[in-house]
PDB file of N, CA and C in Angstrom:
ATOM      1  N   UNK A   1     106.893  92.397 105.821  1.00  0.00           N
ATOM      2  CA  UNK A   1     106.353  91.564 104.770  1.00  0.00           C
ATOM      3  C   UNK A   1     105.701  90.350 105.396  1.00  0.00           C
ATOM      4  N   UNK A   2     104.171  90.018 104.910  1.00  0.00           N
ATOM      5  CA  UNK A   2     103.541  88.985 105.488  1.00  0.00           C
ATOM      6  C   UNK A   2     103.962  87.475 104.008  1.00  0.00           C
ATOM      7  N   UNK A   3     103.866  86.376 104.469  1.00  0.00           N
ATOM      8  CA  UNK A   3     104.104  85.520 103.560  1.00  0.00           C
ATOM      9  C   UNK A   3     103.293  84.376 103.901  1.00  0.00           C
ATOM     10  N   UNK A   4     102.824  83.950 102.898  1.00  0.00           N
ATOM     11  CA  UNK A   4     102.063  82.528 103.606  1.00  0.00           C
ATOM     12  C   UNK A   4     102.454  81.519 103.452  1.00  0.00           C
ATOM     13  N   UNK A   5     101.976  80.602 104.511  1.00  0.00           N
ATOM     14  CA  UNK A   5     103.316  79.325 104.882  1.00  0.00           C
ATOM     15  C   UNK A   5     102.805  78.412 103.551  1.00  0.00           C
ATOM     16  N   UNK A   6     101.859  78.799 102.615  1.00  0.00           N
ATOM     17  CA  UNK A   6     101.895  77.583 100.960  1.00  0.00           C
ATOM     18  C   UNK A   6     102.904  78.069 100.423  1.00  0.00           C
ATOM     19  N   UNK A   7     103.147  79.692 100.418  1.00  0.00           N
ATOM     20  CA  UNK A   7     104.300  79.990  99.571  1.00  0.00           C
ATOM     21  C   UNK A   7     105.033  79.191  99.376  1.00  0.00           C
ATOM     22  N   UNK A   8     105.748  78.552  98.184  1.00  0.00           N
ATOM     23  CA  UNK A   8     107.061  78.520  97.718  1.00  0.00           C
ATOM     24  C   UNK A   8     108.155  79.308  97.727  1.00  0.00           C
ATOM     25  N   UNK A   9     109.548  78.600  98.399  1.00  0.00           N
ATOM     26  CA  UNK A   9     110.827  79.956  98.488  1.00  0.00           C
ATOM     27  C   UNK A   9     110.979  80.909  97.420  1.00  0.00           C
ATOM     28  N   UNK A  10     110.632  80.193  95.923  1.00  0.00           N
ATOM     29  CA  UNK A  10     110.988  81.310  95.356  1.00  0.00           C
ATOM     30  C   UNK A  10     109.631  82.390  94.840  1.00  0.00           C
ATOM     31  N   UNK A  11     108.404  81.335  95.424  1.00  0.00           N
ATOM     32  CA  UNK A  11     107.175  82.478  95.949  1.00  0.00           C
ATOM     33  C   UNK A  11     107.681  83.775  96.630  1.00  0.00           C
ATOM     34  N   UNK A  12     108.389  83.342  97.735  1.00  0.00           N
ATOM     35  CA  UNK A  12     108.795  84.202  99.071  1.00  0.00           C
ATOM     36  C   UNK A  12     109.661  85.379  98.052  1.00  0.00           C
ATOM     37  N   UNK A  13     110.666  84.461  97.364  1.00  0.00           N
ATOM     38  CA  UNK A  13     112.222  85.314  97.022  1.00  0.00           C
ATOM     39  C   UNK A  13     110.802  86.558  95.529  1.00  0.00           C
ATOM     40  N   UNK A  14     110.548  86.113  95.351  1.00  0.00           N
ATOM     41  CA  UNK A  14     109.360  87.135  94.529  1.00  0.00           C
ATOM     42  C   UNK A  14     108.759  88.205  95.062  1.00  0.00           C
ATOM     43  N   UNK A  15     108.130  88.092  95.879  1.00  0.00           N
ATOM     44  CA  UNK A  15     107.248  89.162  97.447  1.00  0.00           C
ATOM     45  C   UNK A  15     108.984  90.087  97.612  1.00  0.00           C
ATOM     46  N   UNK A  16     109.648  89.229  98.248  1.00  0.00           N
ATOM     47  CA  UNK A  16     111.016  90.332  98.329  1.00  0.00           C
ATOM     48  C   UNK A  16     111.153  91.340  97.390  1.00  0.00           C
ATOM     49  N   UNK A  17     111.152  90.589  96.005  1.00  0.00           N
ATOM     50  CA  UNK A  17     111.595  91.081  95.079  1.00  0.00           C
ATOM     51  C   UNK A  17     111.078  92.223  94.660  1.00  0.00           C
ATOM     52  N   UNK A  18     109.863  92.291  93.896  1.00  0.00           N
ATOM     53  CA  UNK A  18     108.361  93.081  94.097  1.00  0.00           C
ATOM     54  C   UNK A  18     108.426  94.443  94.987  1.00  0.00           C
ATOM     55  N   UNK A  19     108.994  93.919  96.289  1.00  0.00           N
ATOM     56  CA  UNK A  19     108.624  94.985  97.336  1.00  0.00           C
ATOM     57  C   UNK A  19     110.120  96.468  97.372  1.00  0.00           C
ATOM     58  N   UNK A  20     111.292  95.214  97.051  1.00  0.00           N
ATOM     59  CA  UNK A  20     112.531  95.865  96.519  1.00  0.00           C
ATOM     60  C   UNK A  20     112.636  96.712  95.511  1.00  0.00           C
ATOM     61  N   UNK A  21     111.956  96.665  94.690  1.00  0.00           N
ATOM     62  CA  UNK A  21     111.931  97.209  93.410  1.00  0.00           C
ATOM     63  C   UNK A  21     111.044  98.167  93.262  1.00  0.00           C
ATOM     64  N   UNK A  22     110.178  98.079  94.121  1.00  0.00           N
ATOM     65  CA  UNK A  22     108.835  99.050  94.540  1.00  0.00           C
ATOM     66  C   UNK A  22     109.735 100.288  95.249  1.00  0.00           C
ATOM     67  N   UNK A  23     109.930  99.911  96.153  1.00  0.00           N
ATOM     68  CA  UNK A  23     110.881 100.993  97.327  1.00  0.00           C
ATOM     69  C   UNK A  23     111.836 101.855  96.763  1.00  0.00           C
ATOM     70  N   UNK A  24     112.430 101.067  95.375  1.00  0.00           N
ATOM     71  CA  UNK A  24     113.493 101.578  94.649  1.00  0.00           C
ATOM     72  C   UNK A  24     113.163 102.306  93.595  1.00  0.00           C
ATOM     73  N   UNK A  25     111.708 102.365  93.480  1.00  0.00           N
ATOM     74  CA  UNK A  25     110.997 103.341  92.163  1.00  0.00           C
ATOM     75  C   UNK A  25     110.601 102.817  91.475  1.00  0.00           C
ATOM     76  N   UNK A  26     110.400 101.936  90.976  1.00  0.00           N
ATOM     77  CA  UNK A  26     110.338 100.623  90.195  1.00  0.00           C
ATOM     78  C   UNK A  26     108.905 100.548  89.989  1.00  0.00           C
ATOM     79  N   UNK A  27     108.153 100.556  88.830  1.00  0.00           N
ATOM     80  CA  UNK A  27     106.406  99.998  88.936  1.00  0.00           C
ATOM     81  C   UNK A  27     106.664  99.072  88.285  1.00  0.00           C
ATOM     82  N   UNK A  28     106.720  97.948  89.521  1.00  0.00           N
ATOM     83  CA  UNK A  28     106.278  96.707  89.092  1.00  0.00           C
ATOM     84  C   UNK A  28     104.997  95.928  88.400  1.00  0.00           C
ATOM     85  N   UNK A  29     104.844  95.276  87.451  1.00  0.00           N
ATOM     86  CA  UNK A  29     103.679  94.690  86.323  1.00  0.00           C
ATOM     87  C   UNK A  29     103.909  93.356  86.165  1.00  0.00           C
ATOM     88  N   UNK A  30     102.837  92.928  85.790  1.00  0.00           N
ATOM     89  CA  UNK A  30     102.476  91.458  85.170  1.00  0.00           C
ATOM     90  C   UNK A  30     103.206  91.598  83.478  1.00  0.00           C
ATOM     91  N   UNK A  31     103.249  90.510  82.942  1.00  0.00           N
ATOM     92  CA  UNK A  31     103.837  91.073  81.420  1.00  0.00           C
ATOM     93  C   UNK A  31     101.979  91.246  81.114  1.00  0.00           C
ATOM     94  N   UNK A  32     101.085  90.307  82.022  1.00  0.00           N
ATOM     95  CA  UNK A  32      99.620  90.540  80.635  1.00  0.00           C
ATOM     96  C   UNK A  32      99.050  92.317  80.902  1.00  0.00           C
ATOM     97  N   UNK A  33      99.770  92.975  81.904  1.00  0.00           N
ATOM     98  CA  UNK A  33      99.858  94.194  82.407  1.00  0.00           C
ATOM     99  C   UNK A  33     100.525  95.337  82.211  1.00  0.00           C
ATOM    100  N   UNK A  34     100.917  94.975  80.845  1.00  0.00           N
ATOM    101  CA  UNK A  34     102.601  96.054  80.538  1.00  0.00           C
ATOM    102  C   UNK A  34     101.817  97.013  80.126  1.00  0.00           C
ATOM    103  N   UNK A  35     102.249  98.421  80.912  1.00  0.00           N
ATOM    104  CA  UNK A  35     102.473  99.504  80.820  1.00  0.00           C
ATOM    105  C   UNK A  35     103.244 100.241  80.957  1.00  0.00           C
ATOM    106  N   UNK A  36     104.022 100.935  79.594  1.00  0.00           N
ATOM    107  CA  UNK A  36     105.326 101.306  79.883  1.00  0.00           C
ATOM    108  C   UNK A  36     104.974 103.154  80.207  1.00  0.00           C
ATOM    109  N   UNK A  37     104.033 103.625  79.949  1.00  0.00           N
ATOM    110  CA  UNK A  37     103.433 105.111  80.652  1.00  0.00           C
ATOM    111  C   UNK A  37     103.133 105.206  82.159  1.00  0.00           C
ATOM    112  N   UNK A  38     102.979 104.177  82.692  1.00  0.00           N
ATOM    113  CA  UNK A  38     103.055 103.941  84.563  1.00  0.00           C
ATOM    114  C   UNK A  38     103.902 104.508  84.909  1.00  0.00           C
ATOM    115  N   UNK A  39     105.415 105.104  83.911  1.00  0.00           N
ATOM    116  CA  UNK A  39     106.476 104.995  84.820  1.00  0.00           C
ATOM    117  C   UNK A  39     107.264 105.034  83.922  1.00  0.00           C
ATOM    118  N   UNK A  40     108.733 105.534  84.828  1.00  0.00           N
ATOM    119  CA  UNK A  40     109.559 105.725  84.317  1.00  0.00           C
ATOM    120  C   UNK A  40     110.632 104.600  83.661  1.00  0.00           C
ATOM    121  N   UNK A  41     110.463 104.151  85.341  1.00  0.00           N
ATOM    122  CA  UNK A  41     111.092 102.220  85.522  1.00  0.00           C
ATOM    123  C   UNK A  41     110.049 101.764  85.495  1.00  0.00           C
ATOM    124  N   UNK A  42     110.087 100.651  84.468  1.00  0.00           N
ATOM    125  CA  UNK A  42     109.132  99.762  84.441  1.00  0.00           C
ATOM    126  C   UNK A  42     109.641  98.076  84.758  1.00  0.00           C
ATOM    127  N   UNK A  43     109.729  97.234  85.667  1.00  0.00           N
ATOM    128  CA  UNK A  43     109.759  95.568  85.947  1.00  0.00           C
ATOM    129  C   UNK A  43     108.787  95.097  85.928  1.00  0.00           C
ATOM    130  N   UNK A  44     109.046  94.048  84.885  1.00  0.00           N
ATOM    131  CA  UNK A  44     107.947  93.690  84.018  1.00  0.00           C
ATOM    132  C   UNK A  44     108.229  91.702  84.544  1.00  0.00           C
ATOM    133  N   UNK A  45     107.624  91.506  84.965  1.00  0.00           N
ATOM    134  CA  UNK A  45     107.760  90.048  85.811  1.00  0.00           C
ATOM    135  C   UNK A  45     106.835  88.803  84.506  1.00  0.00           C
ATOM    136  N   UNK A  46     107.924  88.020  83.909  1.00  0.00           N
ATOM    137  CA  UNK A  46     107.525  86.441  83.224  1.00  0.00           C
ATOM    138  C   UNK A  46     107.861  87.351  81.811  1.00  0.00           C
ATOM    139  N   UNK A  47     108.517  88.156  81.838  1.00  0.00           N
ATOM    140  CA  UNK A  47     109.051  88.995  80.368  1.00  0.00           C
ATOM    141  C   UNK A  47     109.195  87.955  79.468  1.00  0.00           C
ATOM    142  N   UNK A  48     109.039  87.457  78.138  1.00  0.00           N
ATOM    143  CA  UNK A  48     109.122  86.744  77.282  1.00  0.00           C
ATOM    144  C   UNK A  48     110.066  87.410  76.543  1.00  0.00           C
ATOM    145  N   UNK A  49     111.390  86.632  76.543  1.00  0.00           N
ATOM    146  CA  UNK A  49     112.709  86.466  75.811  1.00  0.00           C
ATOM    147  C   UNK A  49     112.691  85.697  74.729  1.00  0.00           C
ATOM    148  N   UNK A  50     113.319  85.317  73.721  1.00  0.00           N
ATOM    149  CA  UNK A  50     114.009  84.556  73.098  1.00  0.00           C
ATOM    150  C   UNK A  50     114.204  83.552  73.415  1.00  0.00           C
ATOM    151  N   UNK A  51     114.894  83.123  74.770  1.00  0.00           N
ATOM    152  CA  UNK A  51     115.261  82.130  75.523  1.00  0.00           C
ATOM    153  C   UNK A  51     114.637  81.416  76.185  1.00  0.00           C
ATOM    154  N   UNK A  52     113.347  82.078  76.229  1.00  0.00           N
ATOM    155  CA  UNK A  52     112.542  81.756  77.369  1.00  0.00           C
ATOM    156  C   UNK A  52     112.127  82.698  78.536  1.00  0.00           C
ATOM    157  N   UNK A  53     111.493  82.966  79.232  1.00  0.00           N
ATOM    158  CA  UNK A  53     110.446  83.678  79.994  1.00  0.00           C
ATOM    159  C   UNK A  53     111.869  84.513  81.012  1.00  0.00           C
ATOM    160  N   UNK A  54     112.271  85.469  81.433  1.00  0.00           N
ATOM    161  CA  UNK A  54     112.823  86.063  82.390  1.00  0.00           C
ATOM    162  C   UNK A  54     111.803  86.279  83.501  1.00  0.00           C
ATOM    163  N   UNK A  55     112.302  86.003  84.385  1.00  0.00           N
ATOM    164  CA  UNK A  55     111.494  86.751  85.832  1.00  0.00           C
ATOM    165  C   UNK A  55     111.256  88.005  86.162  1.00  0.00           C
ATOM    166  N   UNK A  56     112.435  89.273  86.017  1.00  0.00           N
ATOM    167  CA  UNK A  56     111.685  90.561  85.705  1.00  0.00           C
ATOM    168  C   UNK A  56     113.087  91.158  84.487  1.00  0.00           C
ATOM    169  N   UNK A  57     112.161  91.823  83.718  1.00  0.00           N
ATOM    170  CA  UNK A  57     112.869  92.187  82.896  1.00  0.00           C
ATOM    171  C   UNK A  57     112.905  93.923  83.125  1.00  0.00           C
ATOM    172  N   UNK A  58     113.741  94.944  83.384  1.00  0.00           N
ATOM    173  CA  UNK A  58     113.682  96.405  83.720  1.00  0.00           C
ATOM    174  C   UNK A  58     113.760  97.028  82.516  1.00  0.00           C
ATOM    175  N   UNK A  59     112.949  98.319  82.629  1.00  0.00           N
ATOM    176  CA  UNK A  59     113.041  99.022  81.225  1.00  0.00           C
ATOM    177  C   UNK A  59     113.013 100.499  81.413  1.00  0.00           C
ATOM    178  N   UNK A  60     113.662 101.058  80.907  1.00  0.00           N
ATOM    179  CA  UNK A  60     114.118 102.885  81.588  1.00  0.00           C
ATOM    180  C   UNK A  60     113.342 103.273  80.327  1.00  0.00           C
ATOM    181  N   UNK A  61     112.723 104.005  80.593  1.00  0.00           N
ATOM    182  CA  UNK A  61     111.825 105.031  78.780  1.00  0.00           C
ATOM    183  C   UNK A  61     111.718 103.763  77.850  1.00  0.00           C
ATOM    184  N   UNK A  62     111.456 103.113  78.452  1.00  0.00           N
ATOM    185  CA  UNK A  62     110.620 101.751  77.425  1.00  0.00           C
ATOM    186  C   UNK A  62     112.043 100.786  76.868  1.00  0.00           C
ATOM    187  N   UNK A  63     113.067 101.263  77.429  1.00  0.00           N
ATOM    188  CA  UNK A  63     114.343 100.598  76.647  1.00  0.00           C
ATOM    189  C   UNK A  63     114.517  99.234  78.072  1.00  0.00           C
ATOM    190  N   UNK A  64     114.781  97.853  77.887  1.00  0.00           N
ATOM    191  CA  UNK A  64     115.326  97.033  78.378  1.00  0.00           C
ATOM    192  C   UNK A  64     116.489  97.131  78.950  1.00  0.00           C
ATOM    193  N   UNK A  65     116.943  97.103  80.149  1.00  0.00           N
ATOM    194  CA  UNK A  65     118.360  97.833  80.493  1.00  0.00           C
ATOM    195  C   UNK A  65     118.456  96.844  81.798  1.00  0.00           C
ATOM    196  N   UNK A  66     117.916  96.021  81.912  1.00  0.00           N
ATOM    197  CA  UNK A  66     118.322  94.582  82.735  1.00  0.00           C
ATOM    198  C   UNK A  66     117.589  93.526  83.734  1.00  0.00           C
ATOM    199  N   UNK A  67     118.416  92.595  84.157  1.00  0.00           N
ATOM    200  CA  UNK A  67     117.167  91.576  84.114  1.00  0.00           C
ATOM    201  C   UNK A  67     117.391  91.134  85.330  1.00  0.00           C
ATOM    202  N   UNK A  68     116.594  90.481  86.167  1.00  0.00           N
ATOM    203  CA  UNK A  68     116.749  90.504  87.669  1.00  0.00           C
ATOM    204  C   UNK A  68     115.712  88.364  87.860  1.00  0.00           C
ATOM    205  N   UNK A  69     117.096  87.797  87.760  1.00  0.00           N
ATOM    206  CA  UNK A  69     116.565  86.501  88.253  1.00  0.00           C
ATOM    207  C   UNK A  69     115.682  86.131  89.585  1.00  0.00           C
ATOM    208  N   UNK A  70     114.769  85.288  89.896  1.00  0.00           N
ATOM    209  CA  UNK A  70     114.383  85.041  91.522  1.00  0.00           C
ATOM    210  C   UNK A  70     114.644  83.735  91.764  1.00  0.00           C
ATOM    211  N   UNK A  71     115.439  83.960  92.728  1.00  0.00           N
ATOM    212  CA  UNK A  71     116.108  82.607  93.284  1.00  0.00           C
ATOM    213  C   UNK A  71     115.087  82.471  94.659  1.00  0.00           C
ATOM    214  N   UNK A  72     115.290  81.114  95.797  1.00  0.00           N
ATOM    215  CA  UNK A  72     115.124  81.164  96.851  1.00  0.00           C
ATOM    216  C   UNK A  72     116.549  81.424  97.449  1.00  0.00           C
ATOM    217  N   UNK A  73     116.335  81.771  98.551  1.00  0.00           N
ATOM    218  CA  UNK A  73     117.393  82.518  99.595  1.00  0.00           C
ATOM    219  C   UNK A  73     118.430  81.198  99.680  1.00  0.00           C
ATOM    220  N   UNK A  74     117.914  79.899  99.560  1.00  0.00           N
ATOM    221  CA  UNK A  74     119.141  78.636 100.164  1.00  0.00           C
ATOM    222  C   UNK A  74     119.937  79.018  98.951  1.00  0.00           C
ATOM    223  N   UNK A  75     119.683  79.536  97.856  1.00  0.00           N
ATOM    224  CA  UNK A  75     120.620  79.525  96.625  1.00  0.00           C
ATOM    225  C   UNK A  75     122.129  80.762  97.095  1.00  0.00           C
ATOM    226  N   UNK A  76     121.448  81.368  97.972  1.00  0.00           N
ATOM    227  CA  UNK A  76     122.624  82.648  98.223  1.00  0.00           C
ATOM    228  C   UNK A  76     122.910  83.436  97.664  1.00  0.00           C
ATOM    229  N   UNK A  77     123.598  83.922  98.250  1.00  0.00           N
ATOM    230  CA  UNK A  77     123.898  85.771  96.860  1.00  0.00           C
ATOM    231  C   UNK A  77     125.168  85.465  96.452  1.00  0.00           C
ATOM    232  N   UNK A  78     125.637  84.638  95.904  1.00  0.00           N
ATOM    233  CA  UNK A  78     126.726  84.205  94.530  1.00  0.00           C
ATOM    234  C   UNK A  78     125.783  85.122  93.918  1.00  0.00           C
ATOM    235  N   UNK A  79     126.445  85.892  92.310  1.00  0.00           N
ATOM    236  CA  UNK A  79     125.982  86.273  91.403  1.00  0.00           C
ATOM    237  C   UNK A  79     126.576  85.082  90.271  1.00  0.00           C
ATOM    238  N   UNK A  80     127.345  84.201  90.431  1.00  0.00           N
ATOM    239  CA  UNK A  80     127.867  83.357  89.665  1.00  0.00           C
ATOM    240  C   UNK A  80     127.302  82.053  89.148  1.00  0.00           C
ATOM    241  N   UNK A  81     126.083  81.773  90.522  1.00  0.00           N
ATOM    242  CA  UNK A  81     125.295  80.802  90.408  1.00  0.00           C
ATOM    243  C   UNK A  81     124.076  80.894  89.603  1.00  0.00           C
ATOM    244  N   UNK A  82     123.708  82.173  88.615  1.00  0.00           N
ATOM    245  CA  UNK A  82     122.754  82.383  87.560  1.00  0.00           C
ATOM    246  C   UNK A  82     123.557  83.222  86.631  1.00  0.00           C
ATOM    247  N   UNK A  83     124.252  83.669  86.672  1.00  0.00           N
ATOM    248  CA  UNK A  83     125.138  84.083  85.346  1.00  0.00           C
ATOM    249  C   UNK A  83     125.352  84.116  84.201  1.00  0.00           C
ATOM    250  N   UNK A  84     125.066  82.532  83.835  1.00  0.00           N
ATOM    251  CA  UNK A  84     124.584  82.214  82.418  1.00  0.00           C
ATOM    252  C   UNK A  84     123.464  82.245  81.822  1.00  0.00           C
ATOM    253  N   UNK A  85     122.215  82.149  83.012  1.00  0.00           N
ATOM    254  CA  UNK A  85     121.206  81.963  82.595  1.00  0.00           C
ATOM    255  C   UNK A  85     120.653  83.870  82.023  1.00  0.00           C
ATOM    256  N   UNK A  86     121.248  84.750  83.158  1.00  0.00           N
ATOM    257  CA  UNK A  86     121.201  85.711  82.635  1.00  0.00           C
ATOM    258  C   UNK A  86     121.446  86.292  81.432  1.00  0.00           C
ATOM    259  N   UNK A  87     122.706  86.233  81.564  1.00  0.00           N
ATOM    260  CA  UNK A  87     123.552  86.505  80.078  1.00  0.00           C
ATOM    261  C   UNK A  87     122.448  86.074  78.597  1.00  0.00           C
ATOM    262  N   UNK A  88     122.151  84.870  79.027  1.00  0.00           N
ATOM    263  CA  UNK A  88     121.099  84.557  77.873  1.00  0.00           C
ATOM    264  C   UNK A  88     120.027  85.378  77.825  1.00  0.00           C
ATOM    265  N   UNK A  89     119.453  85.882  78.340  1.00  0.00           N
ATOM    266  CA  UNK A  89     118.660  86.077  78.698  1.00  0.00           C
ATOM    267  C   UNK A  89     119.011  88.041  78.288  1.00  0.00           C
ATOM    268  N   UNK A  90     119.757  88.794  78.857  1.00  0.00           N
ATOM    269  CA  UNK A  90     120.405  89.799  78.219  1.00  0.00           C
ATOM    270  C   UNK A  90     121.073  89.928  76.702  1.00  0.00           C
ATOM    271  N   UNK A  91     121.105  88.839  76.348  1.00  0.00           N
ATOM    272  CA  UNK A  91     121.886  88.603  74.566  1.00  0.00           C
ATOM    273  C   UNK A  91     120.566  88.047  73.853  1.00  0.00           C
ATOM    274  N   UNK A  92     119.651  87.674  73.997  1.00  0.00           N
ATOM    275  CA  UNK A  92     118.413  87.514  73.438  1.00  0.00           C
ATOM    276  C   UNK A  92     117.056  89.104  73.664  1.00  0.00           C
TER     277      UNK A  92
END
């Protein structure tokens, strides 16, 4: 993965993300880009919630089935340290 040094970390933690989700089957989209016939899995990146905008929202046969925050890397892999924000974000 190339990154450019303007990036922002959670620029960077995005490119990861993107490329993770790609590898994993995943057709990744813009939301102004949603196509849920691309694919089976669809991550749909700035998903508009209820709550406010999710970062990628996943969808199996067009159904929402979970949501994937982007942190920068100094934040760490706690799952505890976005938890809530998720949850909202899954209940909306």
């Amino acid at each position: 993965m190339t990154t450019s040094v303007n990036q922002s970390p959670e620029q960077i933690a995005r490119d990861t993300i993107d490329q993770q989700l790609a590898k994993s089957g995943w057709v990744v989209q813009d939301k102004s880009e949603l196509n849920f016939n691309a694919g089976l899995g669809v991550a749909v990146r700035e998903y508009q919630t209820e709550i406010g905008p999710a970062d990628y929202v996943l969808f199996v046969d067009r159904e929402a089935v979970g949501v994937v925050e982007s942190k920068a890397a100094s934040w760490g892999e706690t799952l505890t340290t976005v938890g809530e924000q998720s949850a909202g974000y899954a209940n909306s």
